[in-house]
N, C-alpha and C. Protein backbone atom coordinates (compact mmCIF):
# COMPACT_ATOMS: atom_id res chain seq x y z
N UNK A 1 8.53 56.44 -7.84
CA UNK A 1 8.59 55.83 -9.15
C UNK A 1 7.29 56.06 -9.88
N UNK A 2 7.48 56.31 -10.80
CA UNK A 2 6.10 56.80 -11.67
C UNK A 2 6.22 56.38 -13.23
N UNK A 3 5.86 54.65 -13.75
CA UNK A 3 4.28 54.09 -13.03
C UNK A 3 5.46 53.08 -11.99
N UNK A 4 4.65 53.11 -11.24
CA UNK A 4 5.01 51.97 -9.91
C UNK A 4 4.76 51.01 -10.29
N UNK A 5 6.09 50.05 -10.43
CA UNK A 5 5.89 48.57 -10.86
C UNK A 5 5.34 47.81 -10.10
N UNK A 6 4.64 46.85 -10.84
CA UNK A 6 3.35 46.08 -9.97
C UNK A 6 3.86 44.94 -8.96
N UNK A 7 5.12 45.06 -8.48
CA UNK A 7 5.90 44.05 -7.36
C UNK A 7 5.20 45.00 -6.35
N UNK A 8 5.22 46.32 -6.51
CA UNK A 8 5.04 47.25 -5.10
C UNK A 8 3.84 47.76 -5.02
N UNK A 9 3.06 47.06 -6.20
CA UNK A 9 1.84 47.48 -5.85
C UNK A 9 0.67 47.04 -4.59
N UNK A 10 1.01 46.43 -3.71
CA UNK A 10 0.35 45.67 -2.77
C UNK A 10 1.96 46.12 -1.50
N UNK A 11 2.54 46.57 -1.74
CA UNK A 11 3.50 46.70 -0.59
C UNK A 11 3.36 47.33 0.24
N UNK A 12 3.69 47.79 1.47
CA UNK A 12 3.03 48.49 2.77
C UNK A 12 4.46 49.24 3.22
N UNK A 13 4.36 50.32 3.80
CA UNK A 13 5.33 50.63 4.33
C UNK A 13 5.59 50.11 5.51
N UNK A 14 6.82 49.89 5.60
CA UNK A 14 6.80 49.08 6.92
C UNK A 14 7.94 50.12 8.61
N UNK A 15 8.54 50.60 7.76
CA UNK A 15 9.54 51.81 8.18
C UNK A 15 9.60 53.55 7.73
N UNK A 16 8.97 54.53 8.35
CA UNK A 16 9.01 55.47 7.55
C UNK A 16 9.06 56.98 8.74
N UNK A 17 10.13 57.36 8.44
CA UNK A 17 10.85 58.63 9.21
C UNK A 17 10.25 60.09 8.32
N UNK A 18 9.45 61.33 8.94
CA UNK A 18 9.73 62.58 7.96
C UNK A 18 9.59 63.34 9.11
N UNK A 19 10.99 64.49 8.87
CA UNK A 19 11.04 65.23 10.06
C UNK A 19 10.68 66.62 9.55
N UNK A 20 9.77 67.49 10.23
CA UNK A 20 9.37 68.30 9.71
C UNK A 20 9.41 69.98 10.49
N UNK A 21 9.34 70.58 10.30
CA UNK A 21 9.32 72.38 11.48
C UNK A 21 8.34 72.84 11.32
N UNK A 22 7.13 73.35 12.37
CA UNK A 22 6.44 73.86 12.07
C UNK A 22 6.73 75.39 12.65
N UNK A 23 6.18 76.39 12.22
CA UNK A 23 6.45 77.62 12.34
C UNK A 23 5.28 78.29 13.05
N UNK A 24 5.10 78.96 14.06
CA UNK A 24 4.21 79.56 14.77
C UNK A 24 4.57 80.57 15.67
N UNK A 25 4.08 81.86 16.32
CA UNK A 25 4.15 82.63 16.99
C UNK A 25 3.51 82.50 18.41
N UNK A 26 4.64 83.54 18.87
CA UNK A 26 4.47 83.66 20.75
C UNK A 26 4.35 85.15 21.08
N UNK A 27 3.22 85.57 21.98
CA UNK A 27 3.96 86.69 22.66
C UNK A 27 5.19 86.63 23.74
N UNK A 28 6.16 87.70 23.74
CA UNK A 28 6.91 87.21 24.64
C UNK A 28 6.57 88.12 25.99
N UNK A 29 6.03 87.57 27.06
CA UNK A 29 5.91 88.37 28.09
C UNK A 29 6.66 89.82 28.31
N UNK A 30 7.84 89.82 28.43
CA UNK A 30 8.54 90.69 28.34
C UNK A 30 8.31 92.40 27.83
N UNK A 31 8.13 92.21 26.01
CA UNK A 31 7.76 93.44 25.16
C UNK A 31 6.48 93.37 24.61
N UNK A 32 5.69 91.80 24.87
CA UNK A 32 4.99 91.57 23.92
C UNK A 32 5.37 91.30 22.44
N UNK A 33 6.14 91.35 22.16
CA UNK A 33 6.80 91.51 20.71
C UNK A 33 6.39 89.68 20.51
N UNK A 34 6.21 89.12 18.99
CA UNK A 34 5.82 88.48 18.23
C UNK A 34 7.27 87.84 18.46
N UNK A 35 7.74 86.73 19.19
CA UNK A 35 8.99 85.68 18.94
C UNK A 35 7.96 84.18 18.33
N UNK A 36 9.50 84.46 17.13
CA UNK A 36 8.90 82.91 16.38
C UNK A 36 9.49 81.59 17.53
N UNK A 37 8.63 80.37 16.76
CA UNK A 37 8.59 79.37 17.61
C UNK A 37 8.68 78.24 16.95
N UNK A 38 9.53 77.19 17.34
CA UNK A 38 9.75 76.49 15.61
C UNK A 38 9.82 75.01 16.16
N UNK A 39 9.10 74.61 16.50
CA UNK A 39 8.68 73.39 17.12
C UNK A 39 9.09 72.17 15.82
N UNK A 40 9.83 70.99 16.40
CA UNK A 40 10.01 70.15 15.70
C UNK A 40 9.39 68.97 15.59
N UNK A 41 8.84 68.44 14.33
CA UNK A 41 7.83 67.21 14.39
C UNK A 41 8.51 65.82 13.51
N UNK A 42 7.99 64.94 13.99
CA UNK A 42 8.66 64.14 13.34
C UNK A 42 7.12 63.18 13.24
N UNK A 43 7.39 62.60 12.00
CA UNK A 43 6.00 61.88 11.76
C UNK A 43 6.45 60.51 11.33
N UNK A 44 6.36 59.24 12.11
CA UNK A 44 6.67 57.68 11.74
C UNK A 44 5.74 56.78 11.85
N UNK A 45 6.58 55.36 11.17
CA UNK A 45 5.61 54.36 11.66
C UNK A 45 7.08 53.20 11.86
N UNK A 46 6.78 52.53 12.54
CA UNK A 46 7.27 51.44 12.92
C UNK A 46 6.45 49.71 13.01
N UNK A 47 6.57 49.17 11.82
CA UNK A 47 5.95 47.89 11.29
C UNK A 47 5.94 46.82 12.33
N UNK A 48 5.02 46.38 12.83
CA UNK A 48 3.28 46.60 12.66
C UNK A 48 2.50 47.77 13.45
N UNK A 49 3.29 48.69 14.26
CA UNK A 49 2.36 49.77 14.84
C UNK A 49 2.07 50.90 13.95
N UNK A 50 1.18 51.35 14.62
CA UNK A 50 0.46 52.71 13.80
C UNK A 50 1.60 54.05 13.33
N UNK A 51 0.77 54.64 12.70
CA UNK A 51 1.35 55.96 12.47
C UNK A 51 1.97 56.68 13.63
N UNK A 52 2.52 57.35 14.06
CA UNK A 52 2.99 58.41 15.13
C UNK A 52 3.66 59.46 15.14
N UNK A 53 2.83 60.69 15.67
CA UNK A 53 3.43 62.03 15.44
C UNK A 53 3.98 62.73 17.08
N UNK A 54 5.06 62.69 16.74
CA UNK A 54 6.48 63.65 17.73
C UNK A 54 6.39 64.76 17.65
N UNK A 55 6.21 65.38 18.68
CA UNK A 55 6.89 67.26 18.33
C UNK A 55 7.86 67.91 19.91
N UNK A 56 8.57 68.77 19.55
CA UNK A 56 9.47 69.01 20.85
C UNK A 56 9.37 70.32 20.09
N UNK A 57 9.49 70.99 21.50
CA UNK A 57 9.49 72.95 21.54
C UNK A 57 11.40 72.86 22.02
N UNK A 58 11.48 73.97 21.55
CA UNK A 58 12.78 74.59 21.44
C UNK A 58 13.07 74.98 23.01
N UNK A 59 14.33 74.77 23.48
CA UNK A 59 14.25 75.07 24.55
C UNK A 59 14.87 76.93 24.74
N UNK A 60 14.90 77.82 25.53
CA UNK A 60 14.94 78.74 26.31
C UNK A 60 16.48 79.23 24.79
N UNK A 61 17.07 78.32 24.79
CA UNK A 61 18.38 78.75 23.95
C UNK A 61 18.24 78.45 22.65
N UNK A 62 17.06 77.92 22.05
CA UNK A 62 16.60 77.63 20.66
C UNK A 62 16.63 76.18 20.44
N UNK A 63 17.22 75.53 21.12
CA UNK A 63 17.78 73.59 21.05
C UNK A 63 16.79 72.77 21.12
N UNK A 64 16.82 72.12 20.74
CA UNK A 64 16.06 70.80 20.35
C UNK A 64 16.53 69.54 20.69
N UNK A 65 16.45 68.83 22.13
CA UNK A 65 17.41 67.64 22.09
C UNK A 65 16.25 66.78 21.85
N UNK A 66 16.98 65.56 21.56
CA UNK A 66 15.86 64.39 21.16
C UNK A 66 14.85 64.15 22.93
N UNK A 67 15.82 64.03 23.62
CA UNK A 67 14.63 63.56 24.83
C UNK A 67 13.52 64.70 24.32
N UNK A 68 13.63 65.80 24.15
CA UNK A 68 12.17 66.56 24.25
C UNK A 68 11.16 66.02 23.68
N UNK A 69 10.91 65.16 22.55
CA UNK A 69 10.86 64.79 21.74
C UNK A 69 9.45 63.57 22.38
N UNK A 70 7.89 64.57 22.31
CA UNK A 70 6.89 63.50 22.97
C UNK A 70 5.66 63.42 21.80
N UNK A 71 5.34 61.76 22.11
CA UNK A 71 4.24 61.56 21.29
C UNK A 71 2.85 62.49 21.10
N UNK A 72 2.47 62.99 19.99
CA UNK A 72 1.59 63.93 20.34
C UNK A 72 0.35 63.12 20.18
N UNK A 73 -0.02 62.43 18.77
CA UNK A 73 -0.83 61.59 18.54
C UNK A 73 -0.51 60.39 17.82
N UNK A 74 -1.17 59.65 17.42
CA UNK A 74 -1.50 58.05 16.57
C UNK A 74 -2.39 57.99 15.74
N UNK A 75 -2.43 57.35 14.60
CA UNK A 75 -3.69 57.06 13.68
C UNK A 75 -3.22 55.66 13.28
N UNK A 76 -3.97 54.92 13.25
CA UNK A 76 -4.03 53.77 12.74
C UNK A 76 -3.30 53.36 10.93
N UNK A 77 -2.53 52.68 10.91
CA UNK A 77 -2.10 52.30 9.64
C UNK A 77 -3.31 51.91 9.02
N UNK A 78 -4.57 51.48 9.18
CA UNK A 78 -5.69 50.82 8.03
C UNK A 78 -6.48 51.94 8.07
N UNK A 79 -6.15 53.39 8.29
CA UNK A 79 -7.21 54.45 8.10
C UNK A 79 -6.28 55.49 7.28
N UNK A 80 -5.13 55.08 6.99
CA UNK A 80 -4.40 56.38 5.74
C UNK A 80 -4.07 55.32 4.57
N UNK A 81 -3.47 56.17 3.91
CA UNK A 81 -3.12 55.64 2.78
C UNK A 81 -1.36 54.97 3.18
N UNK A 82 -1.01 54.66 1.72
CA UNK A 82 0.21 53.68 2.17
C UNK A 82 1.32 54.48 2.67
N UNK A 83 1.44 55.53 1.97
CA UNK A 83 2.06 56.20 2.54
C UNK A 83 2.51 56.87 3.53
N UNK A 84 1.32 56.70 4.53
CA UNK A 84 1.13 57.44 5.46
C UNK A 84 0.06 58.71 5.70
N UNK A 85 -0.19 59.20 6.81
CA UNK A 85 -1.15 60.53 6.82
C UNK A 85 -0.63 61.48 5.86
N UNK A 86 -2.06 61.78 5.83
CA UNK A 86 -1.86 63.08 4.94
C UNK A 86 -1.56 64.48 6.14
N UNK A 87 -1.17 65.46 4.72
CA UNK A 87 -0.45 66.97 5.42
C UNK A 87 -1.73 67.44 6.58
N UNK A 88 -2.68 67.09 6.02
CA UNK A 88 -3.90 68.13 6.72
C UNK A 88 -4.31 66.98 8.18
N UNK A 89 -4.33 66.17 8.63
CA UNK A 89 -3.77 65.44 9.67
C UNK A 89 -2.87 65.88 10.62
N UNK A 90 -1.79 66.11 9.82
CA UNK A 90 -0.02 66.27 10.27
C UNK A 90 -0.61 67.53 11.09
N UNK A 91 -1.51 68.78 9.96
CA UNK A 91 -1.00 70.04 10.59
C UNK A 91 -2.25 70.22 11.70
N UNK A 92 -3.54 69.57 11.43
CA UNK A 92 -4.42 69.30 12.45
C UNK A 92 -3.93 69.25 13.99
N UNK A 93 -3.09 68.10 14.12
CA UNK A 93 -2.08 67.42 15.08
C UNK A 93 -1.27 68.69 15.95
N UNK A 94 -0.37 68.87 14.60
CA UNK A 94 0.40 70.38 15.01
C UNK A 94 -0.40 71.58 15.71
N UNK A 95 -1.48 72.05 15.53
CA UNK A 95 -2.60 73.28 15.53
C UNK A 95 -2.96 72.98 16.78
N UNK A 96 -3.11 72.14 17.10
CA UNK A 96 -4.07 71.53 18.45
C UNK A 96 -2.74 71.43 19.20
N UNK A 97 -1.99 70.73 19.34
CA UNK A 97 -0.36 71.01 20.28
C UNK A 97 -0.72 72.15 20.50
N UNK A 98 0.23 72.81 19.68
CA UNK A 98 0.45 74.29 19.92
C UNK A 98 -0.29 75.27 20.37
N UNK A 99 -1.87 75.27 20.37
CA UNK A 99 -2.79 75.93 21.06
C UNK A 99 -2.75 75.44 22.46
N UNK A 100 -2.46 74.06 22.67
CA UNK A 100 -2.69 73.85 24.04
C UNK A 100 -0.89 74.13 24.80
N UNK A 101 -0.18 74.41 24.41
CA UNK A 101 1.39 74.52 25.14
C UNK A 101 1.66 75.63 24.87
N UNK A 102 1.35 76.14 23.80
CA UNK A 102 1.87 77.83 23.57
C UNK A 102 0.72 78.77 24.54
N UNK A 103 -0.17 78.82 24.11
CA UNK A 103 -1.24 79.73 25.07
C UNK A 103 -1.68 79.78 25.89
């Protein structure tokens, strides 16, 4: 809403789901050849706990079931904004996974 009426101006999120793909490369043992890798993240909060970022790797057949699906990190709700973390956080989070499980 843009201007944000002043009922919500002091409001907090209290519930908040964004599911997101990040895109990155693998060698594949095999040819060496460049296979993409499309790891799924999901970024929430659940009122009163912190922020929390999910990611699950694709399995062997491309699938994604929810069990894969592990906490990567946390940030505190009184250190972002209301909305939640910002992108450069999110992909921080993501960068650091993926260097340590892909390579």
């Amino acid at each position: 809403l843009d201007p944000l009426p002043r009922e919500l101006l002091n409001a907090e999120t209290v519930y908040s789901i964004s599911a997101l793909v990040a895109k990155a490369l693998r060698s594949n043992s095999n040819d060496m050849e460049k296979a993409p890798i499309e790891p799924k993240v999901v970024v929430m909060r659940r009122y009163p706990r912190d922020w929390e970022l999910y990611i699950a790797l694709p399995n062997d057949d491309g699938i994604v079931d929810n069990k894969d699906f592990e906490q990567v990190d946390s940030i505190s709700a009184d250190r972002v904004a209301k909305n939640g973390p910002n992108n450069s956080w999110v992909t921080a989070c993501v960068q650091k996974y993926m260097k340590f499980k892909v390579e």
